[in-house]
C-alpha atoms as a PDB file:
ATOM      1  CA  UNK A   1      12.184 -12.235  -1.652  1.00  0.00           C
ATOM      2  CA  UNK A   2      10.384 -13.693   1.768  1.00  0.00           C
ATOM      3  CA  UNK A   3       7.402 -11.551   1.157  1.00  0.00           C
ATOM      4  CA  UNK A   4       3.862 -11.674  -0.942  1.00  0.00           C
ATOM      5  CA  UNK A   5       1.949  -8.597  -2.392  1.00  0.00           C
ATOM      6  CA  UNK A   6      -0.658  -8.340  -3.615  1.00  0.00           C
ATOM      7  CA  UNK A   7      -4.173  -5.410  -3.957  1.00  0.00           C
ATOM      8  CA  UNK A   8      -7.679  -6.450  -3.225  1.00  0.00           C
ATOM      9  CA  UNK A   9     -11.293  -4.571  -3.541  1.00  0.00           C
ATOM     10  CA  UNK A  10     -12.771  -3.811  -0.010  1.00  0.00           C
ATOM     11  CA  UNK A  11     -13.863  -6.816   0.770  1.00  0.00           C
ATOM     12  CA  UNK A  12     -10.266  -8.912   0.381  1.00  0.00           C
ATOM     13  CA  UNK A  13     -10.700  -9.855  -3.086  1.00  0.00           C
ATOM     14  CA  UNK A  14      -7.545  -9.782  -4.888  1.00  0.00           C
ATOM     15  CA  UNK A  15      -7.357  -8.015  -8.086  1.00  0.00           C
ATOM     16  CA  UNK A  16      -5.426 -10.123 -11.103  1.00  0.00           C
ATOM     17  CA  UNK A  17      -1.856  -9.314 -12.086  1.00  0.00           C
ATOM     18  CA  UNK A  18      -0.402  -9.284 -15.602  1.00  0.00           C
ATOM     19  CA  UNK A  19       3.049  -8.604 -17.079  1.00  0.00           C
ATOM     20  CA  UNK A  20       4.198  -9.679 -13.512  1.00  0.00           C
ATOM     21  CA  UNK A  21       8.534  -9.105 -13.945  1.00  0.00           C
ATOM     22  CA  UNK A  22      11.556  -7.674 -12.148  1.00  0.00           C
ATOM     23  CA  UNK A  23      12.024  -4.053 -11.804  1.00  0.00           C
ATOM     24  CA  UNK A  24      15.312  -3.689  -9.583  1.00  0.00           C
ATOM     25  CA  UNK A  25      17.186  -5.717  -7.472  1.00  0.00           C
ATOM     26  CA  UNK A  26      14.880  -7.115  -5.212  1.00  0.00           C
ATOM     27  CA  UNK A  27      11.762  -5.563  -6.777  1.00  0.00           C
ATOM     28  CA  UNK A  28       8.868  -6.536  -8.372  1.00  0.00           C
ATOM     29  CA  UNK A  29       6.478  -4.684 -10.580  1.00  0.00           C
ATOM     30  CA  UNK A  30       2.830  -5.547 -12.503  1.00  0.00           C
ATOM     31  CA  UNK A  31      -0.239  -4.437 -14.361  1.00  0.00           C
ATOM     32  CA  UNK A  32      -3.720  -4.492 -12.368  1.00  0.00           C
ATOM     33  CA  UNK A  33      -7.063  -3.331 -13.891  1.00  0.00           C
ATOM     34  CA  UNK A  34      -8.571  -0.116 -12.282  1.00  0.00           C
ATOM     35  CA  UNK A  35     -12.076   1.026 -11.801  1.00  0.00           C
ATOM     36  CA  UNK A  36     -12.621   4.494 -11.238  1.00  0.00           C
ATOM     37  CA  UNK A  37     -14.577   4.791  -7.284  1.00  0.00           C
ATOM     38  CA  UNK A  38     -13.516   1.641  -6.224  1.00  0.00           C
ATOM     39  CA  UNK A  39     -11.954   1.056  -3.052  1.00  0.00           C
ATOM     40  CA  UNK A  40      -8.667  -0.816  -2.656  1.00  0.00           C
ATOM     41  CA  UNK A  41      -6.231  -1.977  -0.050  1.00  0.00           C
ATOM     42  CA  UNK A  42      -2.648  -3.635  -0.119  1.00  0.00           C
ATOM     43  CA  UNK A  43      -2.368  -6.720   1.390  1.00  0.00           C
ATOM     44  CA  UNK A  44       0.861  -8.582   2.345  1.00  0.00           C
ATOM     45  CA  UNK A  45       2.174 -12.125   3.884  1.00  0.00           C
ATOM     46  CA  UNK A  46       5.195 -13.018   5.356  1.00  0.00           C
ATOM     47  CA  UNK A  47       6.963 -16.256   3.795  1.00  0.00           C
ATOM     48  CA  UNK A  48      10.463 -15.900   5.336  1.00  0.00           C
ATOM     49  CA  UNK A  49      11.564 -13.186   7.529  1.00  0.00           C
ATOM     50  CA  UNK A  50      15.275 -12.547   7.255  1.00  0.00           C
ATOM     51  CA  UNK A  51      15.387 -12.542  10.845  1.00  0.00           C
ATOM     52  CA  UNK A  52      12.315 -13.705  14.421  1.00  0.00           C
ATOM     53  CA  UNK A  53      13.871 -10.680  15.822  1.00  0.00           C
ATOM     54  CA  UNK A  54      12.550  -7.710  13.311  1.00  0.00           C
ATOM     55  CA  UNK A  55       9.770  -5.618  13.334  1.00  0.00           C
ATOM     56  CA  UNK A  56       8.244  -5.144   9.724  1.00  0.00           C
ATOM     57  CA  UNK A  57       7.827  -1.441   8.186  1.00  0.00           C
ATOM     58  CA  UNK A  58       5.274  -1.062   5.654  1.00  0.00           C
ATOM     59  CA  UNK A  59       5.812   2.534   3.383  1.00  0.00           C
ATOM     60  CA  UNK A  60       2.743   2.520   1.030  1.00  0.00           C
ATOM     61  CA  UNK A  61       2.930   5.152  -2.064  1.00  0.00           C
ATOM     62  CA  UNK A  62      -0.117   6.628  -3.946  1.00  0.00           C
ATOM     63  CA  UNK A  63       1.003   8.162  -7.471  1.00  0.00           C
ATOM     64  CA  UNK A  64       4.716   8.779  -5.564  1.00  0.00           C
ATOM     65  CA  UNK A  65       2.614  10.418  -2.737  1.00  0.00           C
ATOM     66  CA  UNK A  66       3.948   9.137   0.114  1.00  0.00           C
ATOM     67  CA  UNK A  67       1.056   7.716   2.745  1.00  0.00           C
ATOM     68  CA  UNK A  68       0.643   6.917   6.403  1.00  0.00           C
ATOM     69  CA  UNK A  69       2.190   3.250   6.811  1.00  0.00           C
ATOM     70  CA  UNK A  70       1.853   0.283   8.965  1.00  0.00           C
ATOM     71  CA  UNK A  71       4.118  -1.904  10.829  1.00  0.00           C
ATOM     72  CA  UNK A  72       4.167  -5.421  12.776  1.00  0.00           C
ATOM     73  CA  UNK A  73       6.489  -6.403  15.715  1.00  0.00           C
ATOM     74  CA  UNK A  74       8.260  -9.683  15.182  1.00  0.00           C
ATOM     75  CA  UNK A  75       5.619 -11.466  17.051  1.00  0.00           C
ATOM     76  CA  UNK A  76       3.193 -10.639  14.263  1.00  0.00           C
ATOM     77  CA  UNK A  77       5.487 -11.985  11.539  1.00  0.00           C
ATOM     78  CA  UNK A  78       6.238 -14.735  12.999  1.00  0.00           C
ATOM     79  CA  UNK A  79       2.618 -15.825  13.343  1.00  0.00           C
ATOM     80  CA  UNK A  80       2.353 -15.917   9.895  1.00  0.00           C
ATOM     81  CA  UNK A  81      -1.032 -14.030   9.830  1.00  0.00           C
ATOM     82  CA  UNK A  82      -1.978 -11.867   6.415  1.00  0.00           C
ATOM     83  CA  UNK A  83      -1.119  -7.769   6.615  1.00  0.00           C
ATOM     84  CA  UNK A  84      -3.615  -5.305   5.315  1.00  0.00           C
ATOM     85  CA  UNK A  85      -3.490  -1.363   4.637  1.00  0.00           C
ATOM     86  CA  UNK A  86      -6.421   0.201   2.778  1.00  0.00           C
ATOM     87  CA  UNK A  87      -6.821   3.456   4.566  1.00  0.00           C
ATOM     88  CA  UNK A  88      -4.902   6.780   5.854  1.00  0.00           C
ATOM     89  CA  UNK A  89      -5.598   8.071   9.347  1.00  0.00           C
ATOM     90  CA  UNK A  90      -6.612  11.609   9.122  1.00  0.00           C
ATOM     91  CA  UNK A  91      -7.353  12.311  12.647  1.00  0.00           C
ATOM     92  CA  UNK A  92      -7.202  10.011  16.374  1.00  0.00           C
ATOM     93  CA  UNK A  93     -11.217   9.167  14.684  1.00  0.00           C
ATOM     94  CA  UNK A  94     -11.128   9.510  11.242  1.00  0.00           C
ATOM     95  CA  UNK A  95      -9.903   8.253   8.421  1.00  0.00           C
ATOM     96  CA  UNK A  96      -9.933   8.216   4.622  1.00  0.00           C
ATOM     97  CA  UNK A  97     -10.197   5.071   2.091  1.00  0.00           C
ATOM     98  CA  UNK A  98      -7.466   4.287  -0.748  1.00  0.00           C
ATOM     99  CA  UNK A  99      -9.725   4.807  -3.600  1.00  0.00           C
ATOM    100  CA  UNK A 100      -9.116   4.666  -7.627  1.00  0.00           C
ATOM    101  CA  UNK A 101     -10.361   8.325  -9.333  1.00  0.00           C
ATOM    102  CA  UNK A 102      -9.489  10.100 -12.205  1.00  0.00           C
ATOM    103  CA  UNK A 103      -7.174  12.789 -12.329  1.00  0.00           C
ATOM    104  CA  UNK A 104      -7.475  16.150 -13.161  1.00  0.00           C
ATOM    105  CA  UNK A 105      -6.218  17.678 -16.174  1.00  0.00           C
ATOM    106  CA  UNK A 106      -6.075  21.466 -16.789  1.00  0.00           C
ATOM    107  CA  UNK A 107      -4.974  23.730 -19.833  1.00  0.00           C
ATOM    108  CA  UNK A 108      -3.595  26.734 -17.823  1.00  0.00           C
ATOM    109  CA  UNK A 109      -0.394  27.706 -18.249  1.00  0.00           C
ATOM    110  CA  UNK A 110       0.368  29.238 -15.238  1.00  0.00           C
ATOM    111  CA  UNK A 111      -0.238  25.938 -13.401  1.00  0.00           C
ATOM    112  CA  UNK A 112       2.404  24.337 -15.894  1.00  0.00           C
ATOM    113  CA  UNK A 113       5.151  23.249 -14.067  1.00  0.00           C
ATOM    114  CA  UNK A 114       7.996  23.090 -17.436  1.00  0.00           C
ATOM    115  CA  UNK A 115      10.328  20.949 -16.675  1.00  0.00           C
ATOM    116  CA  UNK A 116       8.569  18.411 -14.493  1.00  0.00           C
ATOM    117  CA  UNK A 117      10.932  15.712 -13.474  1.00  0.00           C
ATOM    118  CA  UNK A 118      10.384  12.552 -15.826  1.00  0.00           C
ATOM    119  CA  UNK A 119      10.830  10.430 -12.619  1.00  0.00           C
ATOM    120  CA  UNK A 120       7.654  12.033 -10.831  1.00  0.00           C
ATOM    121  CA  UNK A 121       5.350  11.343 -14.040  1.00  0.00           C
ATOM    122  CA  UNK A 122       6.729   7.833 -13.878  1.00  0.00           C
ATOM    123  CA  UNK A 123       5.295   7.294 -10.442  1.00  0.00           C
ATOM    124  CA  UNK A 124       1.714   8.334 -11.790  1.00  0.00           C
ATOM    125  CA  UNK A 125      -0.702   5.352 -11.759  1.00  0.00           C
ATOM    126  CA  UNK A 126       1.120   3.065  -9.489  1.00  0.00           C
ATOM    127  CA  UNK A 127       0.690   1.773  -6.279  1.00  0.00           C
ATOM    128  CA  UNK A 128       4.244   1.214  -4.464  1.00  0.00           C
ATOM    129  CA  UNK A 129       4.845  -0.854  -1.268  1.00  0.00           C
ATOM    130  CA  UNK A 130       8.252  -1.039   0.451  1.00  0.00           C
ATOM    131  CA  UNK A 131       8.887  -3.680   3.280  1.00  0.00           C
ATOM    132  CA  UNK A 132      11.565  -2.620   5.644  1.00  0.00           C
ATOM    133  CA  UNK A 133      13.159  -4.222   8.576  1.00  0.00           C
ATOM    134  CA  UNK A 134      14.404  -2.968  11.682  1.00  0.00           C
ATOM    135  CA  UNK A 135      13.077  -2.765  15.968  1.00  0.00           C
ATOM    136  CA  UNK A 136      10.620  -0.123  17.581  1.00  0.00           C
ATOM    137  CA  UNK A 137      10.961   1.928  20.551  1.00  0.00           C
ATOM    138  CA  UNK A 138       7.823   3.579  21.809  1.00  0.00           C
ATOM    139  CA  UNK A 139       7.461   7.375  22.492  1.00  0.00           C
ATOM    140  CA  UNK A 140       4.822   9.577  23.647  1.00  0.00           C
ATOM    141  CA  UNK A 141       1.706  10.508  21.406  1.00  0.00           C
ATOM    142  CA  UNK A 142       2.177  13.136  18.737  1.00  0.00           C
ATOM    143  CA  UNK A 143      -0.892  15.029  17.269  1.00  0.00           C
ATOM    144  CA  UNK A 144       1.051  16.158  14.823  1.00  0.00           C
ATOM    145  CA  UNK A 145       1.439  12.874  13.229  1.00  0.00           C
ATOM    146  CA  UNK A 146      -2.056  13.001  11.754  1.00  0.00           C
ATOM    147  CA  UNK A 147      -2.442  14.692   8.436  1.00  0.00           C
ATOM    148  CA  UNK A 148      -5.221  15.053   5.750  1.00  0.00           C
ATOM    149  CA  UNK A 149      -3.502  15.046   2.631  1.00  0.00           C
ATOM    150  CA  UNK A 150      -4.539  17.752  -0.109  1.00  0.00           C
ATOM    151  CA  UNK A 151      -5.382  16.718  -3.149  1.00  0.00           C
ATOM    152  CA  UNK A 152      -2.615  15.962  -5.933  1.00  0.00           C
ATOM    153  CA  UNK A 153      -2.080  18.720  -8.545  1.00  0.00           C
ATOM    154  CA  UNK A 154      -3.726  18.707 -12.011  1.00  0.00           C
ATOM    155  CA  UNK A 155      -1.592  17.468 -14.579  1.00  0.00           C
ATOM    156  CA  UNK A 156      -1.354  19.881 -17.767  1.00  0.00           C
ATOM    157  CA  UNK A 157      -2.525  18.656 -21.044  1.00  0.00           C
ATOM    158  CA  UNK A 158       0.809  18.707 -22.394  1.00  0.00           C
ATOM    159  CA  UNK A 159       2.092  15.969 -20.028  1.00  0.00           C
ATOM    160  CA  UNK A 160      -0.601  13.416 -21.216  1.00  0.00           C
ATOM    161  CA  UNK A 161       1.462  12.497 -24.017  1.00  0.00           C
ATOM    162  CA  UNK A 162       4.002  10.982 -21.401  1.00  0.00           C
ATOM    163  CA  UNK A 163       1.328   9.132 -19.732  1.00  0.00           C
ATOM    164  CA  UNK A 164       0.482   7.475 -22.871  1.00  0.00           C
ATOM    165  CA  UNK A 165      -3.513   8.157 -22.301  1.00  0.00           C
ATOM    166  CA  UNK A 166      -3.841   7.246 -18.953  1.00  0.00           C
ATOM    167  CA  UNK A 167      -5.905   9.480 -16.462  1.00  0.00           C
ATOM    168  CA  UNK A 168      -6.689   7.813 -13.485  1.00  0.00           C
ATOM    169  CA  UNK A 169      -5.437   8.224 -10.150  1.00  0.00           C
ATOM    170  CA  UNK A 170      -4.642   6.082  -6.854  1.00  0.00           C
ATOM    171  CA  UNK A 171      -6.121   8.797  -4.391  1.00  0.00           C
ATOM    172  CA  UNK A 172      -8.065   8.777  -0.677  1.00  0.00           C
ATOM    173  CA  UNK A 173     -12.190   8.795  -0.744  1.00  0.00           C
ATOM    174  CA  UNK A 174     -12.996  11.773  -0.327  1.00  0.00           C
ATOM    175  CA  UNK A 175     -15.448  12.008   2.686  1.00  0.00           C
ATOM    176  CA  UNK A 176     -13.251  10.605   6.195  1.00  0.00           C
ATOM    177  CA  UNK A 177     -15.204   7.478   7.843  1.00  0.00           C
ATOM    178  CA  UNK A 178     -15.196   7.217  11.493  1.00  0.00           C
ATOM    179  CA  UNK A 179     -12.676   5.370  13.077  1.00  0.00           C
ATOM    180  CA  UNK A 180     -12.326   2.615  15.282  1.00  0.00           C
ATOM    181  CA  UNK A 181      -9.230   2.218  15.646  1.00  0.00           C
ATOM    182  CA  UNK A 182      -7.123   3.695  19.271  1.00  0.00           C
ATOM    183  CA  UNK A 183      -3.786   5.081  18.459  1.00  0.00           C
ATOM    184  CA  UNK A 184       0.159   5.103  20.409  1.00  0.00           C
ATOM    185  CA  UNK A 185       3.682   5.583  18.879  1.00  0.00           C
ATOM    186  CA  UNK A 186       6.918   4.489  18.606  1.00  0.00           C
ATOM    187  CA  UNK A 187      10.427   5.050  16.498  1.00  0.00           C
ATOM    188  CA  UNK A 188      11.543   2.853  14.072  1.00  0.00           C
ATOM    189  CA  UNK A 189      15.148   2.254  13.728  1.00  0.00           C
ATOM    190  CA  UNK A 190      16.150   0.158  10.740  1.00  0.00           C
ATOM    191  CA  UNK A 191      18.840  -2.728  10.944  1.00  0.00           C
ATOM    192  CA  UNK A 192      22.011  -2.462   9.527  1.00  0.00           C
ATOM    193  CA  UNK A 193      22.351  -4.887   6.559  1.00  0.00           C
ATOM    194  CA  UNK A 194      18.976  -5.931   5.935  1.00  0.00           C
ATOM    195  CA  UNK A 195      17.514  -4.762   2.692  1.00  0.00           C
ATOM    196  CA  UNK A 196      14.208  -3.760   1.864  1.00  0.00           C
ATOM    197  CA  UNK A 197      11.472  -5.591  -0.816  1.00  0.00           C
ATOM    198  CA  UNK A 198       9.682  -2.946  -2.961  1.00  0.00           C
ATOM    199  CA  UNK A 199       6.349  -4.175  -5.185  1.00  0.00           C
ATOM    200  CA  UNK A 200       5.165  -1.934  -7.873  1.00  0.00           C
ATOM    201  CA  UNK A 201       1.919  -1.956  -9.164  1.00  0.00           C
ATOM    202  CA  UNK A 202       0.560   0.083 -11.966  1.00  0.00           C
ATOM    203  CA  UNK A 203      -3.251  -0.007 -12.586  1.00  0.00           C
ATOM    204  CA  UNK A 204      -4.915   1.176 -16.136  1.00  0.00           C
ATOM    205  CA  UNK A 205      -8.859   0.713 -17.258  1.00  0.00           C
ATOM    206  CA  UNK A 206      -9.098  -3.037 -18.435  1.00  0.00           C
ATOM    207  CA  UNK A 207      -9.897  -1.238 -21.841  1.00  0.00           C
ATOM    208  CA  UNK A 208      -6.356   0.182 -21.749  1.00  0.00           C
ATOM    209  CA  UNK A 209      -4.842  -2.631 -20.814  1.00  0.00           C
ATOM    210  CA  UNK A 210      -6.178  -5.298 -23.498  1.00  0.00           C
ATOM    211  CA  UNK A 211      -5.354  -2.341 -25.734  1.00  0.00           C
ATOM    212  CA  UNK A 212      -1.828  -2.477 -25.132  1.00  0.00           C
ATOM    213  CA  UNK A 213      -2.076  -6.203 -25.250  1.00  0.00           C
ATOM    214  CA  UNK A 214      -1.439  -6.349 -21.758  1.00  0.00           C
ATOM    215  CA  UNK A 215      -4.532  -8.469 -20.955  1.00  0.00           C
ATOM    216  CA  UNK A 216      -6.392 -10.429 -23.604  1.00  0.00           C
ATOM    217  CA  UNK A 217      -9.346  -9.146 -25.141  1.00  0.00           C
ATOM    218  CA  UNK A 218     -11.286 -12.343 -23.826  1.00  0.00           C
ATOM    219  CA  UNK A 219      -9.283 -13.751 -21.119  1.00  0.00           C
ATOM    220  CA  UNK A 220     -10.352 -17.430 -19.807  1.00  0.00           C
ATOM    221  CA  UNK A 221     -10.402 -17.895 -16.196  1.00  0.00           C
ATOM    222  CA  UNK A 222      -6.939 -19.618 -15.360  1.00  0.00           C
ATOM    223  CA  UNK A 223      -5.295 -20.918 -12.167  1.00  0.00           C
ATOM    224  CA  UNK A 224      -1.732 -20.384 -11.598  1.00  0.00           C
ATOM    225  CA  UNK A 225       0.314 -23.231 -11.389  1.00  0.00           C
ATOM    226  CA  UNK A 226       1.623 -22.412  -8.145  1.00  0.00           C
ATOM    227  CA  UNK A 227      -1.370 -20.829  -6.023  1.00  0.00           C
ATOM    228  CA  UNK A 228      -1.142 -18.955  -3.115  1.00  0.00           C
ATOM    229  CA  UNK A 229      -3.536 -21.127  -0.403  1.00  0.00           C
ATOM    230  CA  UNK A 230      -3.972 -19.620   3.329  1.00  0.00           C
ATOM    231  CA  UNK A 231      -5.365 -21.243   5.585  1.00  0.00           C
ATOM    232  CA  UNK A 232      -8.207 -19.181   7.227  1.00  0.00           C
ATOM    233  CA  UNK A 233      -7.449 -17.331  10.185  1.00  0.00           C
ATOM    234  CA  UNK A 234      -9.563 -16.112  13.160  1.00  0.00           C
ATOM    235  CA  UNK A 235      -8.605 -12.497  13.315  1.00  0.00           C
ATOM    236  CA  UNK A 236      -6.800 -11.549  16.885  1.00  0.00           C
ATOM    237  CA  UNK A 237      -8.989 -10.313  19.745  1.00  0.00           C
ATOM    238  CA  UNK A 238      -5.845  -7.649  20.018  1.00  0.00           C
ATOM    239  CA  UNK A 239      -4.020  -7.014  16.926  1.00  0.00           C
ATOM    240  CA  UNK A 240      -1.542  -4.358  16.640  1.00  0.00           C
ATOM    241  CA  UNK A 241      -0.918  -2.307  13.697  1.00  0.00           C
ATOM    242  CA  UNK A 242       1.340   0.393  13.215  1.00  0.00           C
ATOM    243  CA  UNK A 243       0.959   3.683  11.235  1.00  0.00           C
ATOM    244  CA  UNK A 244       4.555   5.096  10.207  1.00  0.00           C
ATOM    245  CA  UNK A 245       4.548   8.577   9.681  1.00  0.00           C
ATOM    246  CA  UNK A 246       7.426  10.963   8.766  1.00  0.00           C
ATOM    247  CA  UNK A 247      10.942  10.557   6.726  1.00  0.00           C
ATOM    248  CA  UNK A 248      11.493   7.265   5.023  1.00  0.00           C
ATOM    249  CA  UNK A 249      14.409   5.671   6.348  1.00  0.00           C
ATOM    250  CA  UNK A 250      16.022   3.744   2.939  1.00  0.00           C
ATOM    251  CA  UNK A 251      18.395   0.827   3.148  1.00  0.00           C
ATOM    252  CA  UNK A 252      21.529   2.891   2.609  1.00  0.00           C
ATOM    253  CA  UNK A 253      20.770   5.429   5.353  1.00  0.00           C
ATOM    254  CA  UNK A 254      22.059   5.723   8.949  1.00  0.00           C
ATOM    255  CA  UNK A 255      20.414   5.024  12.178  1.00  0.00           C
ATOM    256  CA  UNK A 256      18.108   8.017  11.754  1.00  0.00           C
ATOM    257  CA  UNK A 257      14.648   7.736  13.501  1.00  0.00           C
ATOM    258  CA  UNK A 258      11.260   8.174  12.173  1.00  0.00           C
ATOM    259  CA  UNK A 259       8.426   8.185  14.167  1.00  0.00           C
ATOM    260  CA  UNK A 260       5.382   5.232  13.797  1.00  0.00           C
ATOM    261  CA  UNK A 261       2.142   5.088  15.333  1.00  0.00           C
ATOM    262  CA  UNK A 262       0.909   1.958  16.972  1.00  0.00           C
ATOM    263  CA  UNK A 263      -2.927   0.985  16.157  1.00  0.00           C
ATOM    264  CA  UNK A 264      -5.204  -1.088  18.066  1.00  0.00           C
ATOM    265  CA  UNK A 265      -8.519  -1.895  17.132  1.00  0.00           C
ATOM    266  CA  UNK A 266     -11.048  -1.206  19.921  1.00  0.00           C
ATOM    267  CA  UNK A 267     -12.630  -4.302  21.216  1.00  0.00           C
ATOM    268  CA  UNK A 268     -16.424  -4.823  20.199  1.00  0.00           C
ATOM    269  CA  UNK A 269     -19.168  -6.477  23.205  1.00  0.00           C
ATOM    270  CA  UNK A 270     -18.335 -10.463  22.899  1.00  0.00           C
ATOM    271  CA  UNK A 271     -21.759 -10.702  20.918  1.00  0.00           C
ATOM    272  CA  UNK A 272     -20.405  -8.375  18.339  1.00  0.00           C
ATOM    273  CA  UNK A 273     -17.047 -10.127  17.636  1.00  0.00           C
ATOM    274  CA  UNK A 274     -16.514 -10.813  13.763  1.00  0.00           C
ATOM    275  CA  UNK A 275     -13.775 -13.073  12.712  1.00  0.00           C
ATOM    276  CA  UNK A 276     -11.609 -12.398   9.381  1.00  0.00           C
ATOM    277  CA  UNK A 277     -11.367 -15.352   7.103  1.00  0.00           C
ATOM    278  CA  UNK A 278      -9.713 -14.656   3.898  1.00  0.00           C
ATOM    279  CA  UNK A 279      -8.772 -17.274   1.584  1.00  0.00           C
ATOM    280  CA  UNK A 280      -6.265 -15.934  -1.370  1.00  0.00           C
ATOM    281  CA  UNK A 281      -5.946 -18.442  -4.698  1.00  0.00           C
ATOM    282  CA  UNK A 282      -3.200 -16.763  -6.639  1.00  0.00           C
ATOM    283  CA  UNK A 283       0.491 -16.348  -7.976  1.00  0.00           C
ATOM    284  CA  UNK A 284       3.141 -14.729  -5.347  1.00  0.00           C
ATOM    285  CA  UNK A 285       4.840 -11.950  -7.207  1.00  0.00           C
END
């Protein structure tokens, strides 16, 4: 598929996958264990980009929520550096944290929606990345672009039979940290005849999980056979990350333009300069 994912705590530990199998054509899909008010990010490498010529798209999903996204030109990919995306921009300052919660649940019936569609209770308690392909085009800043999301709906009691027990969520913290991040934009317009990777990962309380015999009940620390070993990397003085915000363009769409925001990371006084070094021992799913 030419592309790892995988989700780590805070700090870029990643968090183990079971029942790691197909979902679609070219998608993947696992289990990860959750902890309700722990932070989480998505993280991504590059193996083989269909093309040295393509920007990369990131469009992350909370519980089918759609969030703020990320991008990298082609000069990004091709360095072969590892991608990141833990956090929604909520203003040109501020932004909020991926965080697990627990959702809420209510008994009213005028806040029960009959009839929900099947498909949006199937995108509760997963995390969804989608890795796109196509060239940028920069544009003029756009205020507009920055949203704080509302919080999801409560789910009636009636629908927890469907989620089999499960009541956690894949939310944002819910106080906004200060950024440090500068922000410009730019359009994304896919290419024609590339096709997009999608990773799905559902999370569930290790209880639940061992439960459904998803995870042993007293797993043994194991190695996969074929680990995933980067090399640590000295994190760039100017990195550029891009925020996608608006409609999702999908692989059997036209040329229509959405709108991305470029991030830079301001620069810190030479003293204060940290360097990234992650090193990531696991399976590529």
């Amino acid at each position: 598929m030419g592309i790892s994912a995988w989700i780590a705590n805070l700090g870029g530990k990643e968090i183990p996958q079971y029942a790691i199998k197909p979902h679609r054509s070219r998608s993947m899909e696992c289990w990860i264990p959750a902890s309700e008010g722990c932070h989480f990010k998505i993280m991504w490498k590059v193996l083989t980009p269909p093309r040295p010529d393509l920007d990369l798209f990131v469009y992350p999903y909370l519980d089918g929520v759609r969030m703020c996204g990320c991008s990298w030109t082609n000069d990004q990919v091709t360095a072969g550096d590892i991608g990141e995306l833990g956090h929604h921009p909520t203003g040109p300052s501020s932004f909020r944290l991926y965080e697990f919660g627990k959702r809420k649940m209510t008994d009213r019936e005028d806040t029960f929606q009959t009839g929900r569609p099947r498909a949006l209770l199937n995108e509760l308690n997963t995390i969804k990345v989608r890795f796109a392909w196509g060239h940028q085009v920069a544009v003029n800043e756009r205020a507009e672009f920055f949203n704080d999301p509302s919080e999801a709906a409560p789910i009636h009691e009636a629908e927890a039979k469907i989620m089999q027990g499960l009541s956690g969520s894949a939310w944002l913290s819910r106080n906004n940290t200060v950024s440090d991040y500068s922000y410009s934009f730019c359009d994304f317009r896919p290419e024609d005849g590339v096709m997009s990777t999608t990773f799905i990962f559902r999370y569930a309380p290790q209880g639940w999980l061992q439960a459904q015999d998803i995870v042993a009940h007293y797993p043994q620390a194991t190695h996969p056979s074929n680990p995933r070993n980067i090399q640590k990397r000295s994190r760039s003085t100017t990195p550029e990350v891009i925020i996608i915000s608006g409609p999702e363009v999908q692989d059997n769409d036209d040329d229509e333009i959405i709108f991305v925001k470029r991030v830079t990371r301001m620069k810190s006084p030479p003293q204060k300069k940290k360097r990234l070094a992650n090193q990531i021992q696991s399976g590529i799913i």
